[in-house]
C-alpha atoms as a PDB file:
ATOM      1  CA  UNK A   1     -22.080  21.677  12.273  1.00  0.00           C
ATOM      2  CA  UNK A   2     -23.364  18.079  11.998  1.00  0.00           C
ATOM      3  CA  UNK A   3     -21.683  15.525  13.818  1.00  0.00           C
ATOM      4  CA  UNK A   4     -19.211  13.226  11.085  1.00  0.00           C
ATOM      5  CA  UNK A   5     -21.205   9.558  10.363  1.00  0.00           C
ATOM      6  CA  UNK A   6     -19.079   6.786  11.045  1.00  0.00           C
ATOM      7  CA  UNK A   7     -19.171   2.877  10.477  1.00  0.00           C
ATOM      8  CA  UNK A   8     -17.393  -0.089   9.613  1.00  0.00           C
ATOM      9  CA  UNK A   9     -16.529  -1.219   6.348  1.00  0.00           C
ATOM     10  CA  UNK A  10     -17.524  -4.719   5.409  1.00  0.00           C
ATOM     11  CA  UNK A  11     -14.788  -6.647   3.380  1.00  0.00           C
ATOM     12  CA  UNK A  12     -16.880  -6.194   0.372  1.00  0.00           C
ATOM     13  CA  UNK A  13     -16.327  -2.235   0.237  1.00  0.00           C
ATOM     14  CA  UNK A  14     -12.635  -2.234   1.303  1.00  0.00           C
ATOM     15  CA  UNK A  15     -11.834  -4.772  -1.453  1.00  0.00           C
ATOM     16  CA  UNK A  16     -13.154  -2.447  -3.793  1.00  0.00           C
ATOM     17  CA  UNK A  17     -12.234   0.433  -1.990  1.00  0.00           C
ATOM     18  CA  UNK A  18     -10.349   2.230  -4.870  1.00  0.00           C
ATOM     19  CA  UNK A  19     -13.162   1.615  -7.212  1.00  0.00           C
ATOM     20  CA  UNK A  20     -16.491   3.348  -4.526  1.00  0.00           C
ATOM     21  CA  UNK A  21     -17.480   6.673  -4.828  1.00  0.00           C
ATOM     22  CA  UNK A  22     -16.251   7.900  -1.332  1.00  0.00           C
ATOM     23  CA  UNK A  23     -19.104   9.960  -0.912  1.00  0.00           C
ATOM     24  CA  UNK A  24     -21.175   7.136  -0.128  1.00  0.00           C
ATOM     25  CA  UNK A  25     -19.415   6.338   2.891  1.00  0.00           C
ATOM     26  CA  UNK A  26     -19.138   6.984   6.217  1.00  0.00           C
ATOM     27  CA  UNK A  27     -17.353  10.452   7.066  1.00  0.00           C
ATOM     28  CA  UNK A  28     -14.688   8.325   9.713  1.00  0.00           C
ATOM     29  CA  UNK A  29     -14.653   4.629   8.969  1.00  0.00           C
ATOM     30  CA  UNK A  30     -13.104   1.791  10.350  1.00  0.00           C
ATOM     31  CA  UNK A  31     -12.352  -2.202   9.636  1.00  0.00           C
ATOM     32  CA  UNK A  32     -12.322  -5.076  11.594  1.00  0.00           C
ATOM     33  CA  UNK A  33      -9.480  -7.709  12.530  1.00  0.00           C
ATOM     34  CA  UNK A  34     -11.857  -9.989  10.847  1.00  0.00           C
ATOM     35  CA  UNK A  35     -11.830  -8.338   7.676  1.00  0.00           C
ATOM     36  CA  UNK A  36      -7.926  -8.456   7.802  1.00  0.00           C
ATOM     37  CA  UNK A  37      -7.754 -11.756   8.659  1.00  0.00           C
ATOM     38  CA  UNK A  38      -9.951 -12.562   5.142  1.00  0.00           C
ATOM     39  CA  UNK A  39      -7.812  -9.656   3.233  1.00  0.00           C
ATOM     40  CA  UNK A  40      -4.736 -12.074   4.659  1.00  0.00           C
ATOM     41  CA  UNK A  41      -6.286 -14.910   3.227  1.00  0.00           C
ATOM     42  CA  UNK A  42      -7.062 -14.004  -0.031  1.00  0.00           C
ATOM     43  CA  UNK A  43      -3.625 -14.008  -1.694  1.00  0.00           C
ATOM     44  CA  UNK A  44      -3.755 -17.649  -0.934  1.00  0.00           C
ATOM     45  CA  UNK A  45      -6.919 -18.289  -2.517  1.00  0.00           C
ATOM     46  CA  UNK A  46      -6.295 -17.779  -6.082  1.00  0.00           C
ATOM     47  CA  UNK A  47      -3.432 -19.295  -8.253  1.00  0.00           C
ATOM     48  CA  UNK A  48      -3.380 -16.737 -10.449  1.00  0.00           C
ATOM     49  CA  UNK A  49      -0.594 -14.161 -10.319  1.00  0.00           C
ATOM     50  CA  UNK A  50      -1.825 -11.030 -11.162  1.00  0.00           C
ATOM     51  CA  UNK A  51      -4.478 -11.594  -8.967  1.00  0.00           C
ATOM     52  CA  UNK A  52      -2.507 -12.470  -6.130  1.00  0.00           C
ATOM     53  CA  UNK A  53      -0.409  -9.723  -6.905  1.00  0.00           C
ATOM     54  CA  UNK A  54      -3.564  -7.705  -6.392  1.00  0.00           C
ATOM     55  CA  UNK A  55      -4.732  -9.047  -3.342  1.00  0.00           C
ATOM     56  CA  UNK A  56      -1.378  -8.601  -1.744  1.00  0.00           C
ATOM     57  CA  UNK A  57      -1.886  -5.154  -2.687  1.00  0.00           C
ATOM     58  CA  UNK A  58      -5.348  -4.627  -0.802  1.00  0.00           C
ATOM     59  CA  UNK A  59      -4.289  -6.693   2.356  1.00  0.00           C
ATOM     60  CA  UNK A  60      -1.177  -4.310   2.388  1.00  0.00           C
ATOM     61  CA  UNK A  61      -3.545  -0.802   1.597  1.00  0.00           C
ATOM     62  CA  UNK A  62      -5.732  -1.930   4.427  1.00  0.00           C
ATOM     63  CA  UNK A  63      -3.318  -3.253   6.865  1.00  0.00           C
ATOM     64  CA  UNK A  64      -1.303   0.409   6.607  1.00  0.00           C
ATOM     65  CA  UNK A  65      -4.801   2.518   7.065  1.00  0.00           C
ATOM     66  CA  UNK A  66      -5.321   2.072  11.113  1.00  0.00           C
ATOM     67  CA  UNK A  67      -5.708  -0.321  13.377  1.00  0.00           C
ATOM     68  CA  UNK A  68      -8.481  -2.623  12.832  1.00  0.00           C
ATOM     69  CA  UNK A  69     -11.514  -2.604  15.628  1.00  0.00           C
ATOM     70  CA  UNK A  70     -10.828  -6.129  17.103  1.00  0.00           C
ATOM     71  CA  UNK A  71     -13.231  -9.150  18.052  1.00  0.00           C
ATOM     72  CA  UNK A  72     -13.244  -9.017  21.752  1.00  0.00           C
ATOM     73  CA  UNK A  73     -15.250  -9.949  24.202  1.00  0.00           C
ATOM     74  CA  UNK A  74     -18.227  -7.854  23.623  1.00  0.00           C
ATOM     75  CA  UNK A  75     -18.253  -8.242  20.132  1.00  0.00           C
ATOM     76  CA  UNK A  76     -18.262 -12.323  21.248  1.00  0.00           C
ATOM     77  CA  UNK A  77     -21.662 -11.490  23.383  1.00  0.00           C
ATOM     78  CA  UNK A  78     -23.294 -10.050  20.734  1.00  0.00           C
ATOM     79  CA  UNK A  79     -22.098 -13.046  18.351  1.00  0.00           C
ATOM     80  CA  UNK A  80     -25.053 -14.993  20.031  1.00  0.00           C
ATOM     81  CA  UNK A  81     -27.449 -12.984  19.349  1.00  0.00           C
ATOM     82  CA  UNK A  82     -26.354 -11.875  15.988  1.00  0.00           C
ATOM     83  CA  UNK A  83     -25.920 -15.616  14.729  1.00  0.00           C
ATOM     84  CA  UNK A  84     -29.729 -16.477  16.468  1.00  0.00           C
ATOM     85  CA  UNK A  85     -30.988 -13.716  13.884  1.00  0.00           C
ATOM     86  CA  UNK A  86     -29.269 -15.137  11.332  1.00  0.00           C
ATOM     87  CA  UNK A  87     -30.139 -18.503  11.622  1.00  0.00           C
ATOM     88  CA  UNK A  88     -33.995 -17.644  12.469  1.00  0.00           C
ATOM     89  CA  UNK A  89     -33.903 -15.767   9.221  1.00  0.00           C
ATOM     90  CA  UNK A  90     -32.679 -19.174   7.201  1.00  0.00           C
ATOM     91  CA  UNK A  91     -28.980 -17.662   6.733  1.00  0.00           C
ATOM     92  CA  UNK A  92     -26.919 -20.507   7.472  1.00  0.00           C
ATOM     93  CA  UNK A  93     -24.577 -19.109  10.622  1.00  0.00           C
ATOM     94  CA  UNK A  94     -21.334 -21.322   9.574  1.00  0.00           C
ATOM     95  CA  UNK A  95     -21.024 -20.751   6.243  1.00  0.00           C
ATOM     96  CA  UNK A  96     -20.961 -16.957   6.698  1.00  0.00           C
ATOM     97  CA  UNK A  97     -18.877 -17.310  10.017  1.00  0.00           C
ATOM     98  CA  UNK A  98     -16.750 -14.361   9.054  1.00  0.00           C
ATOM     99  CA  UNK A  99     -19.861 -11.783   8.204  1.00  0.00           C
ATOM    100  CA  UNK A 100     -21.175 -12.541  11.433  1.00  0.00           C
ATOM    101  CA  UNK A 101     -18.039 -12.172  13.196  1.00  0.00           C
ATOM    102  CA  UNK A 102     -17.758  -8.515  11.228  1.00  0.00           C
ATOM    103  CA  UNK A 103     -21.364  -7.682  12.123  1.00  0.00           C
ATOM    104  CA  UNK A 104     -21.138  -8.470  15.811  1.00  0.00           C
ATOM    105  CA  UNK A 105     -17.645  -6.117  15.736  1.00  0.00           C
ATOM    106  CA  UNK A 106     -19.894  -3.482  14.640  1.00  0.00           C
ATOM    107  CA  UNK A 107     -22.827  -3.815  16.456  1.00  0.00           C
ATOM    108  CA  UNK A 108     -20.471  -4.498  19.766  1.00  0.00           C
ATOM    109  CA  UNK A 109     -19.145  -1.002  19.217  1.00  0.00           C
ATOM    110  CA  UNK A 110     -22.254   0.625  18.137  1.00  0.00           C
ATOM    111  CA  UNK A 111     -21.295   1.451  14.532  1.00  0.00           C
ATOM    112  CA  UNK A 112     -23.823   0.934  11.246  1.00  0.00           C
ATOM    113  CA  UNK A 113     -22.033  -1.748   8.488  1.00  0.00           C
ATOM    114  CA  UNK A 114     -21.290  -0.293   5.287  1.00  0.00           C
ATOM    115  CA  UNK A 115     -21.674  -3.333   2.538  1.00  0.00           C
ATOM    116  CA  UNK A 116     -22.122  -3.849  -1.072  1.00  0.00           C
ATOM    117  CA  UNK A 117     -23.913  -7.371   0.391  1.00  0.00           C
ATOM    118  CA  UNK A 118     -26.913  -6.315   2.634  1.00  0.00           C
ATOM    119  CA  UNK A 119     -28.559  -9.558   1.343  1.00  0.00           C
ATOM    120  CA  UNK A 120     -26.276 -11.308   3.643  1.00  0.00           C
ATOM    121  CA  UNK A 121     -27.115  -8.980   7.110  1.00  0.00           C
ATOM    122  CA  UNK A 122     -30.826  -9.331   6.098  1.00  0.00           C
ATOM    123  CA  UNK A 123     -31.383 -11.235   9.009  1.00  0.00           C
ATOM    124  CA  UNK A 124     -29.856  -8.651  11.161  1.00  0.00           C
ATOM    125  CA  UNK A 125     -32.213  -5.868  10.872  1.00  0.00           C
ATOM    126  CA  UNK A 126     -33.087  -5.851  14.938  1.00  0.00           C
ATOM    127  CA  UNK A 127     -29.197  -5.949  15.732  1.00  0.00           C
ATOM    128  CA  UNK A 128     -27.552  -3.624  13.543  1.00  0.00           C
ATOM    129  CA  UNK A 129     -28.050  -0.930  10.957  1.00  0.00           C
ATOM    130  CA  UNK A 130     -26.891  -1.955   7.565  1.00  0.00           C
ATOM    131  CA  UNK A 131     -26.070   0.405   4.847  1.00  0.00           C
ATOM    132  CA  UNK A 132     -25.918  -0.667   1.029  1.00  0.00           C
ATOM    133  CA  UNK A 133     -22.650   0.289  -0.881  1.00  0.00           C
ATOM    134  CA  UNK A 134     -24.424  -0.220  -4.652  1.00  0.00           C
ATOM    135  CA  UNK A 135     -21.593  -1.736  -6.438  1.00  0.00           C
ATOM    136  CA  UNK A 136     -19.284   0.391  -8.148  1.00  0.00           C
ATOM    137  CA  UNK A 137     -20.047  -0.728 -11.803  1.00  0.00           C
ATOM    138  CA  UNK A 138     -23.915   0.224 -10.870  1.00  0.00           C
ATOM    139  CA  UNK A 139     -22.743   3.970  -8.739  1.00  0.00           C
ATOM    140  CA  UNK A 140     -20.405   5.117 -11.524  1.00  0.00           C
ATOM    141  CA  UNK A 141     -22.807   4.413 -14.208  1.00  0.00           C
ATOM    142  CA  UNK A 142     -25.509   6.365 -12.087  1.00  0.00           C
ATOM    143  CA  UNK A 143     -23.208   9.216 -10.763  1.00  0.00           C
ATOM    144  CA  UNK A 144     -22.694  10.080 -14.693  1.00  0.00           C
ATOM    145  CA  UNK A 145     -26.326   9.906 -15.464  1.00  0.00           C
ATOM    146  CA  UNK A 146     -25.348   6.759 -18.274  1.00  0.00           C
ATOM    147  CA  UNK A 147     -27.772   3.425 -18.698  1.00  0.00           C
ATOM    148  CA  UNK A 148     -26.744   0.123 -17.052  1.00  0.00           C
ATOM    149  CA  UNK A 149     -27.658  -1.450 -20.305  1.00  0.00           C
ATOM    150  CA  UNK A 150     -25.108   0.192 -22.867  1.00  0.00           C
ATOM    151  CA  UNK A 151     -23.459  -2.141 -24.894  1.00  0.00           C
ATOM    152  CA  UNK A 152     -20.407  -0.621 -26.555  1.00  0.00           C
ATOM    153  CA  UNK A 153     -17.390  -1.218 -23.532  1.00  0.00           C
ATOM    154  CA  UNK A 154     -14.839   1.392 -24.683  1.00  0.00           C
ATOM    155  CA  UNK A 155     -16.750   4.043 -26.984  1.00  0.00           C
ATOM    156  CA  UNK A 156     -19.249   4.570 -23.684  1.00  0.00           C
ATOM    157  CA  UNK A 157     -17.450   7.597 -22.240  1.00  0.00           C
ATOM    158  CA  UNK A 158     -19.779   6.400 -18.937  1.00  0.00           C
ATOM    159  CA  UNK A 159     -18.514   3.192 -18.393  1.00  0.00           C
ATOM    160  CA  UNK A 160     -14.912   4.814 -17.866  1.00  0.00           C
ATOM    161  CA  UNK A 161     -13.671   6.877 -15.163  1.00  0.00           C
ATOM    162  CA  UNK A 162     -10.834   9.318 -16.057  1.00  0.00           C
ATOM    163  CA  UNK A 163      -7.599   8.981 -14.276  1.00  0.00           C
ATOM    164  CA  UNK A 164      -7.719  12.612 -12.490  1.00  0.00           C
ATOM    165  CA  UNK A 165     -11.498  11.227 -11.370  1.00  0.00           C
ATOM    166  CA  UNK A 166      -9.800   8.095 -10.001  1.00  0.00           C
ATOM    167  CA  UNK A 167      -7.187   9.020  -8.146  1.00  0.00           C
ATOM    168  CA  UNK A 168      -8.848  11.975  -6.661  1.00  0.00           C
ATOM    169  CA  UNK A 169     -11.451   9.338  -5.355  1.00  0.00           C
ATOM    170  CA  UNK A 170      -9.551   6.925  -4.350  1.00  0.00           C
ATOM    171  CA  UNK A 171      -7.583  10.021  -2.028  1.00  0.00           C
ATOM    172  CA  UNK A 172     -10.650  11.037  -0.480  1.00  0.00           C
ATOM    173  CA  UNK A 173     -10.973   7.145   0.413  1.00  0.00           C
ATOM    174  CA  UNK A 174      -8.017   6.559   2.048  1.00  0.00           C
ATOM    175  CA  UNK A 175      -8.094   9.674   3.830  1.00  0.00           C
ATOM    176  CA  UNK A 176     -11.220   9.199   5.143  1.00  0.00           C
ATOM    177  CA  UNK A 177     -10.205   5.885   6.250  1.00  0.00           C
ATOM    178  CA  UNK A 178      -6.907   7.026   7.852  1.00  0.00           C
ATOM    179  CA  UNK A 179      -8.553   9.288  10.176  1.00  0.00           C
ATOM    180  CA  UNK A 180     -11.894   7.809  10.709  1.00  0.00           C
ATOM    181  CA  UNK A 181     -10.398   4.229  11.678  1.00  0.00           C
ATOM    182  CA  UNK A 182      -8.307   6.387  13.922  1.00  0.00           C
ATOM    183  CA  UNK A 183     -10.708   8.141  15.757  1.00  0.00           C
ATOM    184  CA  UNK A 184     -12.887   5.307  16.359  1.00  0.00           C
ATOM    185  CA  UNK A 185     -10.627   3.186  18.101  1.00  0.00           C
ATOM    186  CA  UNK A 186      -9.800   5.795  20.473  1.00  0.00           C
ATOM    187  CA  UNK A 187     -13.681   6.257  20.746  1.00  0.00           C
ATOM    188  CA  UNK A 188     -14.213   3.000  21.347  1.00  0.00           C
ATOM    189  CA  UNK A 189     -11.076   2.069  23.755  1.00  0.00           C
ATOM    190  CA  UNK A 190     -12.680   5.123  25.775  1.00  0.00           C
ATOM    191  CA  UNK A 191     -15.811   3.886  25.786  1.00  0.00           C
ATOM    192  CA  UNK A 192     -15.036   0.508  27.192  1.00  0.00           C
ATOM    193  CA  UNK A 193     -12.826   1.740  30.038  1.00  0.00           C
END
């Protein structure tokens, strides 16, 4: 039996975590405090209701899934280096404090980054694997075999998912989260002591 693959989910993919095709990610996942602390800010960030609304919703799906894998002091070693690579590769380091911060989590503990922004790792190539989550417009459109370039919204049957498709996938997602982010903070706690 192969071993499960496991990573950490940039705040890109758990934001639209209900919406990926959880097939395309890791078998036992896992977040970071950093990605938490930007899922905390985003209600704030938007004056729109609904939106808010949503936001709350995501901060509260993601806070409830497992403890996140925390910045510590490893994860602040590797910060160095990670934010060398990205400046040497022209990505400004304090504009994208927070993907750094997320990227040194995961290289700290050893784990590839799932994102739907690899442009913004680029740099990071030496440091840490990086693994492209294709944006879930783009995945559901090829999963169904349908062109990007349709034009007709609502009488496409491939730009909509059913319901039973939906919630079935966005199941598989959070269990796969549950017990992934579980599993790798234990691995990881062991691993440091």
């Amino acid at each position: 039996m192969a071993e499960p693959t496991q990573g950490v989910l940039d705040t890109s993919v758990v934001i639209d975590h209900d919406r990926i095709n959880a097939s395309l990610l890791p078998d036992e996942s896992a977040t970071t405090a950093v990605t938490l602390a930007q899922l905390a800010a985003g209600p704030h960030a938007t004056e729109k209701k609904d939106e808010r609304a949503r936001r709350q919703d995501r901060l509260q799906w993601a806070a409830a899934t497992g403890d996140p894998l925390p910045f510590d002091a490893e994860s602040a070693r590797i910060y160095g280096r990670v934010f060398a690579a990205a400046r040497a590769a022209g990505q400004s380091g304090g504009a994208r404090l927070a993907d750094l911060l997320i990227a040194s989590t995961a290289a700290a503990n050893g784990l590839p980054l799932y994102t739907r922004n690899p442009s913004d790792f680029s740099g990071l190539k030496r440091i840490l694997e990086v693994v492209k989550i294709p944006r879930p417009d783009q995945e559901a459109l090829r999963v169904r075999g349908c062109s990007s370039h349709s034009h007709s919204i609502v009488s496409d049957p491939c730009q909509l998912l059913t319901l039973r498709d939906f919630l079935r996938e966005m199941h598989e997602f959070t269990a796969s989260v549950a017990v992934g982010t579980r599993r790798l903070v234990a691995q990881t706690t062991d691993r440091r002591r």
